[in-house]
Protein backbone atom coordinates (compact mmCIF):
# COMPACT_ATOMS: atom_id res chain seq x y z
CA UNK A 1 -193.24 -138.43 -27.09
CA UNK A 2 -194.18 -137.00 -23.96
CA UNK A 3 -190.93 -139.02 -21.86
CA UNK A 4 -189.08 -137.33 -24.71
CA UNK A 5 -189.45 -134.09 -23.56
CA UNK A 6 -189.47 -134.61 -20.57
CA UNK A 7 -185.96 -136.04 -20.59
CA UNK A 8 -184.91 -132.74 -22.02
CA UNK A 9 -186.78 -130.99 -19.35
CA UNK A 10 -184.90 -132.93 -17.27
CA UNK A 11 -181.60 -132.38 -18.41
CA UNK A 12 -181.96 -128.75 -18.49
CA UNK A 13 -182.87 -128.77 -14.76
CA UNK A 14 -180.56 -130.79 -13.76
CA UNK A 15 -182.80 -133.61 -11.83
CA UNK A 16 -183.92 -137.35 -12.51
CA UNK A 17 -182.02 -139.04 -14.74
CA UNK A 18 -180.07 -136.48 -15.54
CA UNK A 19 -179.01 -135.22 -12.00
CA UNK A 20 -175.38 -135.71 -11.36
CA UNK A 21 -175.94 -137.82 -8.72
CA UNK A 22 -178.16 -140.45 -11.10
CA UNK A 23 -174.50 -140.93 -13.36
CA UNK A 24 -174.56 -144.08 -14.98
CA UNK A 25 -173.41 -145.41 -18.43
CA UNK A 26 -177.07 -145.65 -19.95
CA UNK A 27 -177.85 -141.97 -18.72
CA UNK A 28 -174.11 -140.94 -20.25
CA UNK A 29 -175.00 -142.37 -23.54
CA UNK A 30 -178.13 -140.62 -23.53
CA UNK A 31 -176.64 -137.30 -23.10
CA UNK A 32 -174.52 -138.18 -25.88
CA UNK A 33 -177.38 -139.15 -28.31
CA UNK A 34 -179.55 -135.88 -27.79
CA UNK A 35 -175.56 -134.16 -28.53
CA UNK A 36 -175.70 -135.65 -31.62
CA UNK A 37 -179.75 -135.39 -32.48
CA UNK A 38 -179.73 -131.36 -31.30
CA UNK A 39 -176.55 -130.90 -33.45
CA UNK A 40 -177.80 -132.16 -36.60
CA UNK A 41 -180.64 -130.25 -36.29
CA UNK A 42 -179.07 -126.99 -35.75
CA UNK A 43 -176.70 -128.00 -38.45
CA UNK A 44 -179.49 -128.13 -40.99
CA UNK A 45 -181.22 -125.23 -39.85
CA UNK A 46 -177.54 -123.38 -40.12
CA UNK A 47 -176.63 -125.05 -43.60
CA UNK A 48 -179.97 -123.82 -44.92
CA UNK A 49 -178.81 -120.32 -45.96
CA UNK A 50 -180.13 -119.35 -49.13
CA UNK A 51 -183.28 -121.14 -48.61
CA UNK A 52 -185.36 -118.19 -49.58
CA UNK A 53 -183.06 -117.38 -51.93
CA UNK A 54 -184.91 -118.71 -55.41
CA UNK A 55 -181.90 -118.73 -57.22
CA UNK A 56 -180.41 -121.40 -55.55
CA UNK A 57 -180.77 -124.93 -56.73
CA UNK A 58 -182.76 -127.02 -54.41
CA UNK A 59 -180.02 -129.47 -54.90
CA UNK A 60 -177.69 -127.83 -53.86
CA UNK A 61 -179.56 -126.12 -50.77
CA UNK A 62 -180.11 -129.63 -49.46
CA UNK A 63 -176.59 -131.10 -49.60
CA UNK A 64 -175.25 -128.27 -47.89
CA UNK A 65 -178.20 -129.16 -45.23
CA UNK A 66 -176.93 -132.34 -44.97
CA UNK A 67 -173.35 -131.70 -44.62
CA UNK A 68 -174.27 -129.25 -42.28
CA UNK A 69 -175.96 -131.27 -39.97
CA UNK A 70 -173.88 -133.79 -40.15
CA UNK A 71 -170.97 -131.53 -39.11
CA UNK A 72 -172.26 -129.80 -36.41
CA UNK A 73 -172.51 -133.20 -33.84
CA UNK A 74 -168.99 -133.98 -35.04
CA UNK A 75 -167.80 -130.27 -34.51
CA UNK A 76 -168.99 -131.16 -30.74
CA UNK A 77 -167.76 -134.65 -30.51
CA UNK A 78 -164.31 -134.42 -32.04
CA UNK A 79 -163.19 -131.25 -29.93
CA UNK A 80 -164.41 -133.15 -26.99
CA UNK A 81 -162.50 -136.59 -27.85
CA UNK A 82 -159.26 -134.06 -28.68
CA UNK A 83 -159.54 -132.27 -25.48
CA UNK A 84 -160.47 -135.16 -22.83
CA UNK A 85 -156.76 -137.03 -23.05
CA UNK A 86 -155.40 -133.94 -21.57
CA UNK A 87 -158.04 -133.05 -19.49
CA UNK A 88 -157.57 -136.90 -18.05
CA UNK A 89 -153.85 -136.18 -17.48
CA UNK A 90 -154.43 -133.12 -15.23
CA UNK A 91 -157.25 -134.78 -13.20
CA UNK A 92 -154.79 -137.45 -12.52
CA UNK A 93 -151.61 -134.92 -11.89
CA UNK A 94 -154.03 -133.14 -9.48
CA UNK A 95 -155.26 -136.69 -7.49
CA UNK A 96 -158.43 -136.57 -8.95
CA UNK A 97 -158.50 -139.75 -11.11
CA UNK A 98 -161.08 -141.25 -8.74
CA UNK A 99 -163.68 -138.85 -9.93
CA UNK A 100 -163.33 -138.69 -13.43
CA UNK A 101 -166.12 -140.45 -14.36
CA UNK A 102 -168.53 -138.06 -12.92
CA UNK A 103 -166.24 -135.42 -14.54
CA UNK A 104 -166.73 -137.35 -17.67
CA UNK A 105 -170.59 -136.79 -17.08
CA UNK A 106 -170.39 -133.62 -16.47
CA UNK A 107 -168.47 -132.98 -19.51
CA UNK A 108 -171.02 -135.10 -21.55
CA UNK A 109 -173.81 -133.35 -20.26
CA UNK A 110 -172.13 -130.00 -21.15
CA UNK A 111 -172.19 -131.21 -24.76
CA UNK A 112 -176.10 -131.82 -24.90
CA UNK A 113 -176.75 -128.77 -23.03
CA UNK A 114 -175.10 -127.10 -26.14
CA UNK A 115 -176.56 -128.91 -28.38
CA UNK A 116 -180.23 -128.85 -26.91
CA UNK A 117 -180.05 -124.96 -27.18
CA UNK A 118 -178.45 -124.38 -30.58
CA UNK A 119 -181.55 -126.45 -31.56
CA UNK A 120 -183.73 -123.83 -29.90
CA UNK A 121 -181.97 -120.92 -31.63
CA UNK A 122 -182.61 -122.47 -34.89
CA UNK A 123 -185.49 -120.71 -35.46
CA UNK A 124 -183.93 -117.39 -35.33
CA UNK A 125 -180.96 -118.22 -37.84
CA UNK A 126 -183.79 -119.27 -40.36
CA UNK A 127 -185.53 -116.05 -39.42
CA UNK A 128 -182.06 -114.51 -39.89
CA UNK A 129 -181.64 -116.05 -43.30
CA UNK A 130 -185.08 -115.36 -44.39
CA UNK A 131 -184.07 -111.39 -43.72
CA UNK A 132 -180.95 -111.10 -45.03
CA UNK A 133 -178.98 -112.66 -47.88
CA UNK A 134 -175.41 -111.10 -47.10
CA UNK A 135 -172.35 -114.51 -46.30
CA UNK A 136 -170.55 -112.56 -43.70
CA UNK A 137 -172.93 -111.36 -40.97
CA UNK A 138 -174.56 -114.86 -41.60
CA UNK A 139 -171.18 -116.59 -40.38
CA UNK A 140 -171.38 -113.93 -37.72
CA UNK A 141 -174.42 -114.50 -36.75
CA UNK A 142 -174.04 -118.51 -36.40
CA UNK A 143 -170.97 -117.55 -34.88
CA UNK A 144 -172.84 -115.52 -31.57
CA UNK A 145 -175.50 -118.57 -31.66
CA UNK A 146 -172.58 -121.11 -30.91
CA UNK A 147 -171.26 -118.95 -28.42
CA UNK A 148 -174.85 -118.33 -26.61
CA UNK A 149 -175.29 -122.03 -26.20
CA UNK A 150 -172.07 -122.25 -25.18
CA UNK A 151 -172.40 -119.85 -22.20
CA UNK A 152 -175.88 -121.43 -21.25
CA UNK A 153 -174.46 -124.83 -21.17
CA UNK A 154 -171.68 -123.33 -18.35
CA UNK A 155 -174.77 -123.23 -16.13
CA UNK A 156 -174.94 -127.24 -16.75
CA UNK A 157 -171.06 -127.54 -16.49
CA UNK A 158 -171.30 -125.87 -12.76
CA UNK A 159 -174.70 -127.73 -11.47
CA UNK A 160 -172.79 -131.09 -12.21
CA UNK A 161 -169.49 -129.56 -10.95
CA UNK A 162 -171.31 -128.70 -7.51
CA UNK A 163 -170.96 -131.83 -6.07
CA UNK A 164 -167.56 -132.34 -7.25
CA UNK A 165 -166.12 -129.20 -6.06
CA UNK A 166 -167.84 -130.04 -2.65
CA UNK A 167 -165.68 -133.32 -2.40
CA UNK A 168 -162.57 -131.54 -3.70
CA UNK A 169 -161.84 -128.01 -4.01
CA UNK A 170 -159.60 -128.82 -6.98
CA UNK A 171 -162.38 -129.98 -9.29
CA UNK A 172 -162.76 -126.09 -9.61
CA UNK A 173 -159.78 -125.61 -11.35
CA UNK A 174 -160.79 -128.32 -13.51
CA UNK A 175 -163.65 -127.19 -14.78
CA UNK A 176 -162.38 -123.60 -15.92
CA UNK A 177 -159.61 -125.87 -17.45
CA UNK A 178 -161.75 -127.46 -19.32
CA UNK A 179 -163.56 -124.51 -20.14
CA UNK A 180 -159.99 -123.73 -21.57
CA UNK A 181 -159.47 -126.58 -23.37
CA UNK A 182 -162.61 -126.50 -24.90
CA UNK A 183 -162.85 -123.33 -25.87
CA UNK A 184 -159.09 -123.53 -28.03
CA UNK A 185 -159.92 -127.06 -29.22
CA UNK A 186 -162.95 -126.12 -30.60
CA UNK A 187 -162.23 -122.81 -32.45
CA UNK A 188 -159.46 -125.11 -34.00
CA UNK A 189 -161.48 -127.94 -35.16
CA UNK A 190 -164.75 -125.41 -36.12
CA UNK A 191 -161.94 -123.62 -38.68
CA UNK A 192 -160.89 -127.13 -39.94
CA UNK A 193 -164.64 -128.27 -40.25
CA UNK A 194 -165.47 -125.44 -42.40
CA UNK A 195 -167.60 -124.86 -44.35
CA UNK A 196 -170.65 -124.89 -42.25
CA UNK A 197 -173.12 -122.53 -44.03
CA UNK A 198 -172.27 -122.74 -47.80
CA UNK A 199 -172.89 -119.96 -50.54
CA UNK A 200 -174.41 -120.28 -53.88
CA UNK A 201 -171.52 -118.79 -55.39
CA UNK A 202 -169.04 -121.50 -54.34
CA UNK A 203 -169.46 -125.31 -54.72
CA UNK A 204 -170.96 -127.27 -52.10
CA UNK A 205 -167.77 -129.44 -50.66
CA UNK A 206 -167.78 -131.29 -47.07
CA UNK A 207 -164.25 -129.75 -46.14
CA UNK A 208 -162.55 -126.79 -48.21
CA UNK A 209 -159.90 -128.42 -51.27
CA UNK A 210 -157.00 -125.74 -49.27
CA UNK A 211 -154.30 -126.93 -47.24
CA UNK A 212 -154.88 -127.23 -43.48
CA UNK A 213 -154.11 -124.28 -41.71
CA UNK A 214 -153.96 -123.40 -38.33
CA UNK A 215 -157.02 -120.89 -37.12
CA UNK A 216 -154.89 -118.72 -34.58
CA UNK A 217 -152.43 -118.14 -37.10
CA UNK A 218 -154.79 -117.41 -39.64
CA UNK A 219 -156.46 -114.28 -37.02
CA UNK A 220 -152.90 -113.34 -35.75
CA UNK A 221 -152.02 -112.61 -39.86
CA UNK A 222 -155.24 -110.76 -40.00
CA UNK A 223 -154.42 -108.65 -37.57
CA UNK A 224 -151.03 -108.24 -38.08
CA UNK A 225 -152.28 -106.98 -42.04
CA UNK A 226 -154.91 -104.61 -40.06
CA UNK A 227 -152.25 -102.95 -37.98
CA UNK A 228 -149.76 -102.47 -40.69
């Protein structure tokens, strides 16, 4: 249990095995197994709304856990898989191919470091839940959680980056492009994903029974409506 944590301490300080310049296919797949253990358990922590609530059927409270957590690892690993074709283009438009698979790791560590601290600000969206009841400011809430961990996890994105950058001043570009891609992937596939917290006054469902819709256009209506 002990080399567990200690992994994590290591990936959070960049060194050991998870140093950029240890890359290797074993260390890549672990970075995508904590992605995927940290998500689910933010994603139950997040789908656990109403869980002081004693009006809510247990039942129900647990299969919107479930969903939940499930959804969270593939909210990470689907915008990554949707952004990385393009993202491989423009490496290899910019004569960078050589070096993708340590951009590849970078990007993969990026992912855990998100995950890893969701996980830690679980706690406080219980503590959230367990002190207020109201939907909206608890999609809010999850909302600036997501975009904490995403702004720690930059620090991960730059430490592997470092090296890269120092070979090729290109790779900078690069990595605020995929900053960019990430970013409008994943506000995309988080509105297509929904719902992520649940309320007792709706069914619990793994994707809303509406049409797909596109997210940007959805906000660009809303504030079209606002301004009018």
């Amino acid at each position: 249990m002990t080399g567990f944590w200690t992994g994590i301490d290591d990936l959070l300080r960049l060194r050991g095995w998870a140093a950029a310049a240890a890359a290797s296919p074993r260390s890549t797949r672990k970075l995508g197994a904590y992605a995927v253990l940290f998500g689910f358990t933010y994603g139950a922590a997040m789908g656990s709304f109403g869980l002081f609530d004693a009006a809510r059927p247990a039942g129900q409270l647990l299969l919107q856990m479930t969903y939940s957590a499930v959804k969270v690892p593939l909210l990470l690993g689907a915008t990554c898989l949707v952004a990385l074709p393009s993202f491989f283009v423009i490496n290899s438009l910019l004569g960078l191919r050589d070096d993708f698979r340590l951009a590849l790791r970078a990007v993969v560590a990026t992912q855990a470091g998100v995950a890893v601290t969701l996980a830690a600000l679980a706690p406080l969206t219980v503590t959230w839940y367990a002190s207020s009841d109201a939907y909206v400011p608890a999609v809010l809430f999850n909302a600036a959680m997501f975009a904490a961990a995403s702004g720690s996890a930059q620090v991960l994105l730059r430490g592997h980056y470092r090296a890269l950058v120092a070979r090729n001043p290109r790779h900078r570009s690069m990595m605020w492009t995929w900053l960019g891609l990430y970013a409008f992937v994943g506000i995309e596939m988080g509105w297509m994903l929904r719902p992520f917290i649940g309320s007792r006054d709706v069914p619990v469902e793994f994707f809303r029974r509406e049409p797909l819709d596109n997210a940007y256009v959805v906000v660009a209506r809303i504030v079209g409506e606002l301004l009018r």
